[in-house]
C-alpha atoms as a PDB file:
ATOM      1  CA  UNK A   1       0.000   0.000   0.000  1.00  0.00           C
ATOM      2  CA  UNK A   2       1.421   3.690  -0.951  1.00  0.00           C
ATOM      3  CA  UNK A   3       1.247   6.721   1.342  1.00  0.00           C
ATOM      4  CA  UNK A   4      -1.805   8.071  -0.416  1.00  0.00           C
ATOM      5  CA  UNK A   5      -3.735   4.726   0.308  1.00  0.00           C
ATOM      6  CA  UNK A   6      -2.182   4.656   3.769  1.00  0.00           C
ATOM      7  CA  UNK A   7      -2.722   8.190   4.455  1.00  0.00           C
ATOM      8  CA  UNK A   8      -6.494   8.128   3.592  1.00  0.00           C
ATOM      9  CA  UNK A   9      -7.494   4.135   4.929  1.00  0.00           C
ATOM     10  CA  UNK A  10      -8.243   3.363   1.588  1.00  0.00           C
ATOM     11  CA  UNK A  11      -9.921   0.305   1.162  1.00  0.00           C
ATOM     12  CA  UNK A  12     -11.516  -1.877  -1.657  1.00  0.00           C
ATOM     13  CA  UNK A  13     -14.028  -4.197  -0.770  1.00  0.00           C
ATOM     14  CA  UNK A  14     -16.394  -6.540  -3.192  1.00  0.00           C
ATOM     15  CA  UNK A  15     -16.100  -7.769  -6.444  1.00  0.00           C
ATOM     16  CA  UNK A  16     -17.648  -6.894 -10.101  1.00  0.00           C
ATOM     17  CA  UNK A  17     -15.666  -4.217 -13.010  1.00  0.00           C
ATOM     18  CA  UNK A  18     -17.391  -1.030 -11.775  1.00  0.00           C
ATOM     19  CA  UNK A  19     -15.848   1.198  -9.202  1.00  0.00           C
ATOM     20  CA  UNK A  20     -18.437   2.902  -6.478  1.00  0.00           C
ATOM     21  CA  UNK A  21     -16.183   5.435  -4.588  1.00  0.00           C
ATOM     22  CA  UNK A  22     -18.014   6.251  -1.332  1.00  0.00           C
ATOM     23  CA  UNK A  23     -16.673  10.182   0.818  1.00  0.00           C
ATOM     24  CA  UNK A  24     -17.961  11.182   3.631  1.00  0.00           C
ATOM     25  CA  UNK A  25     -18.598  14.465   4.952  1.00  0.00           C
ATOM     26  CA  UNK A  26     -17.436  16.862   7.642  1.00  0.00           C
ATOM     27  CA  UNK A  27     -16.792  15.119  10.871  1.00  0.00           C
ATOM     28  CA  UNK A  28     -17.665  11.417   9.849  1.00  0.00           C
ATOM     29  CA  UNK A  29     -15.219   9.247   8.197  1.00  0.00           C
ATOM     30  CA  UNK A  30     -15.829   5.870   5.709  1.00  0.00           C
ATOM     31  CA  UNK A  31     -18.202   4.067   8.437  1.00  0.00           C
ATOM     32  CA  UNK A  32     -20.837   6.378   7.936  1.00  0.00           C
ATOM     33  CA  UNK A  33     -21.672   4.351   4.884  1.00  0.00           C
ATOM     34  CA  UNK A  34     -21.790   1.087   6.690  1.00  0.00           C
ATOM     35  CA  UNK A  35     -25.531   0.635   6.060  1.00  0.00           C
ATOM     36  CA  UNK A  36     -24.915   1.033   2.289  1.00  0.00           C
ATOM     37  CA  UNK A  37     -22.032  -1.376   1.335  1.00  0.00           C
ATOM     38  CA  UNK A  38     -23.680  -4.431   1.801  1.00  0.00           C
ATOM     39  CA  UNK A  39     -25.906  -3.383  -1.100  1.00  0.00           C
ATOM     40  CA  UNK A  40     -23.318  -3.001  -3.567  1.00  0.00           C
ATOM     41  CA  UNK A  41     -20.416  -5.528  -2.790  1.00  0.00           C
ATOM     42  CA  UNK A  42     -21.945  -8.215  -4.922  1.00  0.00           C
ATOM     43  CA  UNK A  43     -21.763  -6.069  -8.170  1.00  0.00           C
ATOM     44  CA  UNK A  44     -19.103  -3.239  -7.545  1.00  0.00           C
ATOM     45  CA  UNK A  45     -15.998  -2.942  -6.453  1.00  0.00           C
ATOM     46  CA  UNK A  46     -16.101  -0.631  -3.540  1.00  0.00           C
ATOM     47  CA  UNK A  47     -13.771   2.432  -2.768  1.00  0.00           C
ATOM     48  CA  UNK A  48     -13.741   3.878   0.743  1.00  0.00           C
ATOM     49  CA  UNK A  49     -11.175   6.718   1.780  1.00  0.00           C
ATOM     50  CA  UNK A  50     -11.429   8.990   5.218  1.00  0.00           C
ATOM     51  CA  UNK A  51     -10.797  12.637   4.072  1.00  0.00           C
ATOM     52  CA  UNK A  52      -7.726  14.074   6.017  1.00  0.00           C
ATOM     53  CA  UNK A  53      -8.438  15.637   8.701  1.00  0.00           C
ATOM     54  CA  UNK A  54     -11.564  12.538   9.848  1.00  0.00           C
ATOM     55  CA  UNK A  55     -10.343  11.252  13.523  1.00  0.00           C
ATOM     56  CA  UNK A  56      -9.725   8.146  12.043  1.00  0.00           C
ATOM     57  CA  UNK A  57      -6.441  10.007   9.842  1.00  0.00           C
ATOM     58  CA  UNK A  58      -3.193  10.846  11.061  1.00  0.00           C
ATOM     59  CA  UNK A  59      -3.449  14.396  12.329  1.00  0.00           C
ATOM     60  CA  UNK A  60       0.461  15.026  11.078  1.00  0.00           C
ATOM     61  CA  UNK A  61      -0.860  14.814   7.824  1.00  0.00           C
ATOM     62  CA  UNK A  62      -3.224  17.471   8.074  1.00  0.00           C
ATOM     63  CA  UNK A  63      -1.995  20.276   6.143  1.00  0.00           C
ATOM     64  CA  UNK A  64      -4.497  23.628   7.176  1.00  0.00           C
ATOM     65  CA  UNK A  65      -3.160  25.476   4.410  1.00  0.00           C
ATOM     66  CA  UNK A  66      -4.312  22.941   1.712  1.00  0.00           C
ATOM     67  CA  UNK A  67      -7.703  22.143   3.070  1.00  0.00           C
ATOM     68  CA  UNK A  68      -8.437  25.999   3.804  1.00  0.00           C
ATOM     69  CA  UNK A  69      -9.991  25.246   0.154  1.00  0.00           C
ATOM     70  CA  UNK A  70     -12.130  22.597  -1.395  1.00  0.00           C
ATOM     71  CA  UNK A  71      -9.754  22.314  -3.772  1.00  0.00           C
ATOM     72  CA  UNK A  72      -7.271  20.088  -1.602  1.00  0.00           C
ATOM     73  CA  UNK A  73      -9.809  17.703  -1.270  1.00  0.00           C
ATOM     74  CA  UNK A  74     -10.628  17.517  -4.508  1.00  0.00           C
ATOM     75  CA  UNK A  75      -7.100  16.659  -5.653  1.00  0.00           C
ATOM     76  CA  UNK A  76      -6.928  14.249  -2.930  1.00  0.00           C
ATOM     77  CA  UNK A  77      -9.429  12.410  -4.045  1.00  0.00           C
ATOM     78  CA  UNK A  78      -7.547  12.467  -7.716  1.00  0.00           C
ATOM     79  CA  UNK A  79      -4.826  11.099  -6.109  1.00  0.00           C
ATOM     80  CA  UNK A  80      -6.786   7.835  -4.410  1.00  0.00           C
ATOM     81  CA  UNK A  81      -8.064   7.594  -8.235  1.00  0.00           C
ATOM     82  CA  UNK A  82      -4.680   7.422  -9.736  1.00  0.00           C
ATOM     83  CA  UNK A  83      -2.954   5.456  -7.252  1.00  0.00           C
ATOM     84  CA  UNK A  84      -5.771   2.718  -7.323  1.00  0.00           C
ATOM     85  CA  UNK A  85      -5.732   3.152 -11.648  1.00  0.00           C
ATOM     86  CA  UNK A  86      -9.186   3.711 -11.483  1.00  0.00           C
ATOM     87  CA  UNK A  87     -10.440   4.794 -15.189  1.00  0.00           C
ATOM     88  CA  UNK A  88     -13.746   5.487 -14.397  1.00  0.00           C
ATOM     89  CA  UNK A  89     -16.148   5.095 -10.921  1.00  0.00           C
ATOM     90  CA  UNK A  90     -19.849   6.074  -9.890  1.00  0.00           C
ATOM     91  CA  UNK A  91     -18.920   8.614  -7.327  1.00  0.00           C
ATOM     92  CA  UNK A  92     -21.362   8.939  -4.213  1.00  0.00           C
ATOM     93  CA  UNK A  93     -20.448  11.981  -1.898  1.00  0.00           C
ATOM     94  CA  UNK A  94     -21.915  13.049   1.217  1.00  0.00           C
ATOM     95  CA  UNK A  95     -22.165  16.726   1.835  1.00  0.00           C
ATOM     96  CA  UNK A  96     -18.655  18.187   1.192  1.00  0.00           C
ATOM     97  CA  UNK A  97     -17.505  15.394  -0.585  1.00  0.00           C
ATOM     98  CA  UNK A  98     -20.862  15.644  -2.621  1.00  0.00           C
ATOM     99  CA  UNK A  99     -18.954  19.377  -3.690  1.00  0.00           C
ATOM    100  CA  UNK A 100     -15.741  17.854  -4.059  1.00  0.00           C
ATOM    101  CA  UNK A 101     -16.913  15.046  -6.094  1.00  0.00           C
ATOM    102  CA  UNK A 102     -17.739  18.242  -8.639  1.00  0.00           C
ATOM    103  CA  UNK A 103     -14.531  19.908  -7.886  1.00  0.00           C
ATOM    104  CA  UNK A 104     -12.828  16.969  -9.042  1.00  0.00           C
ATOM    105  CA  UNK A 105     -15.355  16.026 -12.157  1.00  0.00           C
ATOM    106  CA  UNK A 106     -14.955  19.476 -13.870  1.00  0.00           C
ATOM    107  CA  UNK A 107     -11.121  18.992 -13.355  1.00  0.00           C
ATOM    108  CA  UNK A 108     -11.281  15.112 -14.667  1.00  0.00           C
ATOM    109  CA  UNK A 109     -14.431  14.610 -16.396  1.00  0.00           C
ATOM    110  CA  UNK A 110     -13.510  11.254 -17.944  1.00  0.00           C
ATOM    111  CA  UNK A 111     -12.915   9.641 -14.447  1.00  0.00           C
ATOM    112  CA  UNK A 112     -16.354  10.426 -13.501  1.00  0.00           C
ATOM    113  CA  UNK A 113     -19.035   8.273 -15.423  1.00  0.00           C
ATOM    114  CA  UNK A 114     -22.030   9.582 -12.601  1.00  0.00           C
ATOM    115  CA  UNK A 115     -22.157  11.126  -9.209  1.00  0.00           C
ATOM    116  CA  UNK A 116     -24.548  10.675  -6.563  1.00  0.00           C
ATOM    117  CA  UNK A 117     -24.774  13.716  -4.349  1.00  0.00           C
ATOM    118  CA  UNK A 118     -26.292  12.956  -0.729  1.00  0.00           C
ATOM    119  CA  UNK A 119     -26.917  16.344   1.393  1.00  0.00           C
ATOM    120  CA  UNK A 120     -25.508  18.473  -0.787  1.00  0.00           C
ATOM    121  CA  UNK A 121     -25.085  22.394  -1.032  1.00  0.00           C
ATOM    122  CA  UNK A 122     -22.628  24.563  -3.033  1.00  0.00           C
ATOM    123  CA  UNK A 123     -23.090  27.363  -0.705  1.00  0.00           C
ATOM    124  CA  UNK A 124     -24.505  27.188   3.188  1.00  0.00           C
ATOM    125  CA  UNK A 125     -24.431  31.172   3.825  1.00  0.00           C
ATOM    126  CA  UNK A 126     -27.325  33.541   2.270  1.00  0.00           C
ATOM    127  CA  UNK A 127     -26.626  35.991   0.118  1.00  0.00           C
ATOM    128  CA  UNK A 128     -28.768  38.394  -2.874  1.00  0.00           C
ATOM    129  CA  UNK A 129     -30.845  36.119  -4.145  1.00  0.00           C
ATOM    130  CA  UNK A 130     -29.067  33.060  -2.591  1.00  0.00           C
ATOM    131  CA  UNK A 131     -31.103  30.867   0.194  1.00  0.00           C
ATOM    132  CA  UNK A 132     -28.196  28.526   1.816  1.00  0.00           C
ATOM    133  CA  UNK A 133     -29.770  28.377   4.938  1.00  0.00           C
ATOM    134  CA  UNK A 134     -27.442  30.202   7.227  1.00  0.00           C
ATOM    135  CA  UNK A 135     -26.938  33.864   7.963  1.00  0.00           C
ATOM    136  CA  UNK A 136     -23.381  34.985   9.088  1.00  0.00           C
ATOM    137  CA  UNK A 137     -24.199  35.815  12.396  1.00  0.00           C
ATOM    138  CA  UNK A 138     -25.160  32.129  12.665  1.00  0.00           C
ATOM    139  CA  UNK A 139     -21.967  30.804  11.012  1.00  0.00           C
ATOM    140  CA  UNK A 140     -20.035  33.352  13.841  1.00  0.00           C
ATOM    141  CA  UNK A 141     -21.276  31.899  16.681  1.00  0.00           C
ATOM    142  CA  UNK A 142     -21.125  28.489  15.275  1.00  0.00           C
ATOM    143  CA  UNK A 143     -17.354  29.051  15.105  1.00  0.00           C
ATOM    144  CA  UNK A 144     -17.177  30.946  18.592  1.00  0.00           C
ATOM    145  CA  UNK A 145     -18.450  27.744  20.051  1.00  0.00           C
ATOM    146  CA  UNK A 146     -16.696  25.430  18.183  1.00  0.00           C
ATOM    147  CA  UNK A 147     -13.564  26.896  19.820  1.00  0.00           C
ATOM    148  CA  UNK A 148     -14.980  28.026  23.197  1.00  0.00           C
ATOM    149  CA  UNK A 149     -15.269  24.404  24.317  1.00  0.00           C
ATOM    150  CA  UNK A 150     -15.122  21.452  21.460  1.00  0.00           C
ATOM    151  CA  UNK A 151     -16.293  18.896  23.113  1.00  0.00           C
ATOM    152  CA  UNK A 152     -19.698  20.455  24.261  1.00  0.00           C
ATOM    153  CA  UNK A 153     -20.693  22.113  20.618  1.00  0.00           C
ATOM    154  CA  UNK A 154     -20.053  18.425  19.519  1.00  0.00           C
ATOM    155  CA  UNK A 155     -22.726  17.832  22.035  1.00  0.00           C
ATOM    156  CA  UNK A 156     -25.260  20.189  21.037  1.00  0.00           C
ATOM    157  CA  UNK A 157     -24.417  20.245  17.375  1.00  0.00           C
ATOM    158  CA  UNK A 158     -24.720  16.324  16.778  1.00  0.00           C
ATOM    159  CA  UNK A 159     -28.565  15.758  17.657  1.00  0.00           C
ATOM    160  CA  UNK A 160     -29.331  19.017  15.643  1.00  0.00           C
ATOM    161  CA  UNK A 161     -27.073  18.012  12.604  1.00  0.00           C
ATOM    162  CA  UNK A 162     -28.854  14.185  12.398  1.00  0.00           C
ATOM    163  CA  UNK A 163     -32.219  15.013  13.754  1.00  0.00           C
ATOM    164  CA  UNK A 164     -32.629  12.841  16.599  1.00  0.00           C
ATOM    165  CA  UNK A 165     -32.746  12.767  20.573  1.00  0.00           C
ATOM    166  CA  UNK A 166     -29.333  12.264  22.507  1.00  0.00           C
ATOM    167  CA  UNK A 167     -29.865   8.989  23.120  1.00  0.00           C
ATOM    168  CA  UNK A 168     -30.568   7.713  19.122  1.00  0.00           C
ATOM    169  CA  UNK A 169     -27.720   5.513  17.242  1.00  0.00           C
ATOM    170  CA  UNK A 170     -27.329   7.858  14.558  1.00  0.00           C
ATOM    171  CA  UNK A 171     -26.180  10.519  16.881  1.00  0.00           C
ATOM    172  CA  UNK A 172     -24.047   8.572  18.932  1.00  0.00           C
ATOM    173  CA  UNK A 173     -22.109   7.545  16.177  1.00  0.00           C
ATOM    174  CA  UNK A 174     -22.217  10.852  15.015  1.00  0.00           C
ATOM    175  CA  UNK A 175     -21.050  12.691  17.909  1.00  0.00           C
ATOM    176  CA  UNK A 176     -18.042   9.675  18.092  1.00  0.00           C
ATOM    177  CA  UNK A 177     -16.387  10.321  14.824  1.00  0.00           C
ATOM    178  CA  UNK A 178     -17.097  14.132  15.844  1.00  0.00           C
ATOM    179  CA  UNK A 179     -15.000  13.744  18.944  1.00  0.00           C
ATOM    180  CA  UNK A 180     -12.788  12.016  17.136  1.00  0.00           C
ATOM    181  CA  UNK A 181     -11.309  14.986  15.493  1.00  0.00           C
ATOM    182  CA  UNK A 182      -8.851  16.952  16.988  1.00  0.00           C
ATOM    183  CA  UNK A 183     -10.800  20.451  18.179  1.00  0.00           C
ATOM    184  CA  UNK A 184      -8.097  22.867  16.011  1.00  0.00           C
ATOM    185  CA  UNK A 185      -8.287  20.721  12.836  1.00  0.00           C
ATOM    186  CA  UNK A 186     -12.018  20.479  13.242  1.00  0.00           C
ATOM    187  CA  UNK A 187     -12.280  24.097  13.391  1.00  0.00           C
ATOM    188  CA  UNK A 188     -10.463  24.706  10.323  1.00  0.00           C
ATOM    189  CA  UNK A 189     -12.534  21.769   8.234  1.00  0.00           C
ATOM    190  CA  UNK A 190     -15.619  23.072   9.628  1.00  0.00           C
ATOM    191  CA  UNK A 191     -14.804  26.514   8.412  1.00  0.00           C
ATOM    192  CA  UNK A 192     -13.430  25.240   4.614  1.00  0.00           C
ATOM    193  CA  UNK A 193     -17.359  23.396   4.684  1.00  0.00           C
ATOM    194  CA  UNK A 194     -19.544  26.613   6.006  1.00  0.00           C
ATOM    195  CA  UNK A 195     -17.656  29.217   4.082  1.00  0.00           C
ATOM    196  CA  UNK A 196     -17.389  27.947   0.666  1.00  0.00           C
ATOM    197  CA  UNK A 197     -19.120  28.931  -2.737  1.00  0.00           C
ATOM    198  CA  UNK A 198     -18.703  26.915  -5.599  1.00  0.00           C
ATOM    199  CA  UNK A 199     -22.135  28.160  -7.120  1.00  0.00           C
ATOM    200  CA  UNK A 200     -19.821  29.464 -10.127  1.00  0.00           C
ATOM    201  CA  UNK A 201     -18.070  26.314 -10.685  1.00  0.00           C
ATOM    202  CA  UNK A 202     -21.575  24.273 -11.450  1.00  0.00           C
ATOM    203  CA  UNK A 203     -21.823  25.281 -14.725  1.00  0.00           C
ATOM    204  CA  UNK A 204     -18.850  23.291 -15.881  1.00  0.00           C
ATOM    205  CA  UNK A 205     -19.997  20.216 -14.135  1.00  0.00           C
ATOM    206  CA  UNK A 206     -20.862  17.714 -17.345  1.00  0.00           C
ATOM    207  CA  UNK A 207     -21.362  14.729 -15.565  1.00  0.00           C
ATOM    208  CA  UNK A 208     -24.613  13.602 -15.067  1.00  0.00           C
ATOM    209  CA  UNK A 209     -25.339  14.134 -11.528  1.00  0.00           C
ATOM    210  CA  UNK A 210     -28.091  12.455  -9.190  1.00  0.00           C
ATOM    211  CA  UNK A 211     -28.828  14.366  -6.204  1.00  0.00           C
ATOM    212  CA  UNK A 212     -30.378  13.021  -3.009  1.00  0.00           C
ATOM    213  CA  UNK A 213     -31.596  15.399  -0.644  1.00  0.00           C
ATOM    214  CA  UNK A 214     -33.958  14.857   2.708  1.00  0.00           C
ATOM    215  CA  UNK A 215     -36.627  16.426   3.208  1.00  0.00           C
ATOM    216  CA  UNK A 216     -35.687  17.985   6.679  1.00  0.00           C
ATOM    217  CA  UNK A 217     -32.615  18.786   6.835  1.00  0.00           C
ATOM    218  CA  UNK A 218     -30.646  21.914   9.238  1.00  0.00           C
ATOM    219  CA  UNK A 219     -27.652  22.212   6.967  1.00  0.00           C
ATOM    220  CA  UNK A 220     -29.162  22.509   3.294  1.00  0.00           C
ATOM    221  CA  UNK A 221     -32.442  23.565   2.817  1.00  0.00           C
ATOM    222  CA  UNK A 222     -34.829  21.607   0.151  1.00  0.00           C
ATOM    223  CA  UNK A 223     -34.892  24.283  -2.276  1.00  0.00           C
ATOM    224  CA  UNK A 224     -30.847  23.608  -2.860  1.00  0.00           C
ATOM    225  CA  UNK A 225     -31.346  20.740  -4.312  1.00  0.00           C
ATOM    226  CA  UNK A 226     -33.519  22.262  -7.021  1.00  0.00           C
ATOM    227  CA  UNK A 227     -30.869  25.131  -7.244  1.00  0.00           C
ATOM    228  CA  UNK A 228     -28.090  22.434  -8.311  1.00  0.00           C
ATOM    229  CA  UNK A 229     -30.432  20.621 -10.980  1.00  0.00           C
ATOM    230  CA  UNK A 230     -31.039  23.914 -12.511  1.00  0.00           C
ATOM    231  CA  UNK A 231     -27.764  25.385 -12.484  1.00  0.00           C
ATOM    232  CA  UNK A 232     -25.604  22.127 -13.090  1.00  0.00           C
ATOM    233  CA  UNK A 233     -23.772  21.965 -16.143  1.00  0.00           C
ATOM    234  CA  UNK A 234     -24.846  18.541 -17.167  1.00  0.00           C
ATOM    235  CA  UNK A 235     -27.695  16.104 -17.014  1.00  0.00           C
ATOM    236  CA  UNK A 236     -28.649  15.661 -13.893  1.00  0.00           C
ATOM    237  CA  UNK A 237     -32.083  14.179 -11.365  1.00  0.00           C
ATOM    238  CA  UNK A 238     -33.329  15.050  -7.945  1.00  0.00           C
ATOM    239  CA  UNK A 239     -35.115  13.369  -5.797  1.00  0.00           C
ATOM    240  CA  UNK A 240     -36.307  14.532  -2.137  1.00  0.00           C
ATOM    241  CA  UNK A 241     -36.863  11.768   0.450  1.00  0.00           C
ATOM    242  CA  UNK A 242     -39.005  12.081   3.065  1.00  0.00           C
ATOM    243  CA  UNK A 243     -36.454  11.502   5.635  1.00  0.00           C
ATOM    244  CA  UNK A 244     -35.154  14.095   8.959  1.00  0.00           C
ATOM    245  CA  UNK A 245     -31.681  15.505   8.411  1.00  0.00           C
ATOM    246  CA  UNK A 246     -28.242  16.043   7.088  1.00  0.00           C
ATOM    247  CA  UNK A 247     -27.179  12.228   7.996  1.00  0.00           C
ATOM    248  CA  UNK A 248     -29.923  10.041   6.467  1.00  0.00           C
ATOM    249  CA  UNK A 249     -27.914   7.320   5.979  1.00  0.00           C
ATOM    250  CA  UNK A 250     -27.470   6.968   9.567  1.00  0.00           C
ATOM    251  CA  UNK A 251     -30.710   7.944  10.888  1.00  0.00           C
ATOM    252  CA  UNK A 252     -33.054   6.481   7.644  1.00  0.00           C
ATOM    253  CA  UNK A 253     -31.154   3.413   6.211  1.00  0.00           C
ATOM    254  CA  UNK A 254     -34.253   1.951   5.971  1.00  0.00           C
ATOM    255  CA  UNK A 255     -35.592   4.718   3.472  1.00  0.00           C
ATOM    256  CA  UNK A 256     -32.373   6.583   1.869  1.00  0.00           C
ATOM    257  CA  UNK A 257     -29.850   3.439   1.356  1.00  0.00           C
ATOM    258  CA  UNK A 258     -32.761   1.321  -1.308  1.00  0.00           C
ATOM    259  CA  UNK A 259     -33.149   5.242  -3.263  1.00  0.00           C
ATOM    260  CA  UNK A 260     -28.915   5.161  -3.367  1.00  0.00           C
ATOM    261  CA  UNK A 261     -28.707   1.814  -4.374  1.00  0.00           C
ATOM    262  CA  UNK A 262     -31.114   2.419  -7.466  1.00  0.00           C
ATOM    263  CA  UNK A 263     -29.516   5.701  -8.147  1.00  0.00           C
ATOM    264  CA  UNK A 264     -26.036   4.068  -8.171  1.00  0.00           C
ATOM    265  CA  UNK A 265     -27.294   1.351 -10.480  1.00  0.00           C
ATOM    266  CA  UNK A 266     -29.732   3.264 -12.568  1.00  0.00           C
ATOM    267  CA  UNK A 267     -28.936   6.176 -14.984  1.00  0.00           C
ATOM    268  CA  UNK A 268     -30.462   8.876 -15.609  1.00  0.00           C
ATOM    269  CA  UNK A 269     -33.220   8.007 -18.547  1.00  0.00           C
ATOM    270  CA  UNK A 270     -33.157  10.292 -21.336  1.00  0.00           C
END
């Protein structure tokens, strides 16, 4: 195994000619999609990675200049492709690494045959004409806490994030791989993920695109998901599911992982 493969816990489970690449989002890391691989280890071959930065990564590696931008990511995730020699993969991302899936399509397009967005949002502040959800005063005191005392906003942020009581699975496991990042580096992810705008960059997305979005969810409101399909540069679907927040494979297996698995295996019909 190389340092890239190392570096990220890259693994490759199942069998079959197609790649599925699953990335997680801010403060999970590759067991966030436990409910899903089952589903597709009989037919794909399965590629999960841990973004730097996840608990679960060596914080030595983290490099805060590099992931002050999406970009970093996005090459990263170039890097897993080339180092596996992986031609071509059904990409499924999970809130930032729904972005950065796009980041790194416009950049590659050929290594991209479909992706699969899950919670998705190119921008989470509000601006002219622009409904992310948030409002900078919001996003200030988000960051405040975050640094005031880690541990507790980990507390309060995890039930509102997956939209459950204290005492659910979803946001225990949540608030674990949460805790599992080291306060400073969590800070700086968690400001790369609320700050970002890559509303300009979605025109140059061709890839056909298939994007997942519940229909409760904290972080990205419904309408976002309309906003991608109609600003994307490609062919791309939507489809709402009546699920409760921004970690529905977690807290809805039962209901989000079937609406993956067909979205992973069926294209989008002309």
């Amino acid at each position: 195994m190389g340092i890239v493969e190392e570096a990220h816990n890259v693994k490759v489970l199942g069998r079959g000619q197609e790649f599925v690449v699953l990335a997680h989002g801010f403060g999970t890391d590759q067991s966030v999609w436990k409910h899903l691989v089952p589903h597709l280890v009989e037919d794909y071959r399965v590629l999960l990675y841990d973004n730097m930065g996840a608990g679960t990564t060596n914080p030595d590696y983290f490099d805060f200049e590099r992931y002050a931008t999406i970009d970093g990511y996005a090459y990263d995730l170039l890097a897993i492709l080339e180092a596996l020699q992986v031609q071509s993969c059904i990409f499924v991302g999970h809130s930032l690494s729904a972005m950065v899936g796009l980041v790194a399509s416009v950049v590659r397009p050929d290594l991209f045959s479909k992706i699969v967005t899950l919670s998705a949002s190119p921008r989470f502040l509000n601006d002219e004409d622009y409904y992310g959800g948030l409002e900078q005063h919001e996003l200030d005191q988000l960051f405040v806490a975050i640094e005031a005392n880690y541990q507790a906003w980990c507390s309060g942020f995890a039930p509102l994030a997956v939209g459950g009581d204290l005492d659910s699975v979803a946001v225990q496991e949540f608030s674990r791989t949460l805790f599992n990042m080291r306060p400073d580096i969590a800070f700086s992810v968690g400001k790369t993920v609320f700050e970002f705008d890559t509303r300009q960059l979605l025109k140059h997305v061709t890839v056909p695109c298939h994007i997942i979005q519940s229909a409760k969810d904290m972080a990205v409101p419904v309408v976002i998901s309309e906003y991608l399909h109609q600003n994307l540069g490609g062919k791309s679907v939507v489809e709402v599911v009546s699920t409760e927040g921004h970690l529905p494979q977690l807290s809805a297996p039962d209901i989000v992982i079937p609406v993956l698995v067909r979205h992973i295996r069926h294209d989008i019909a002309e």
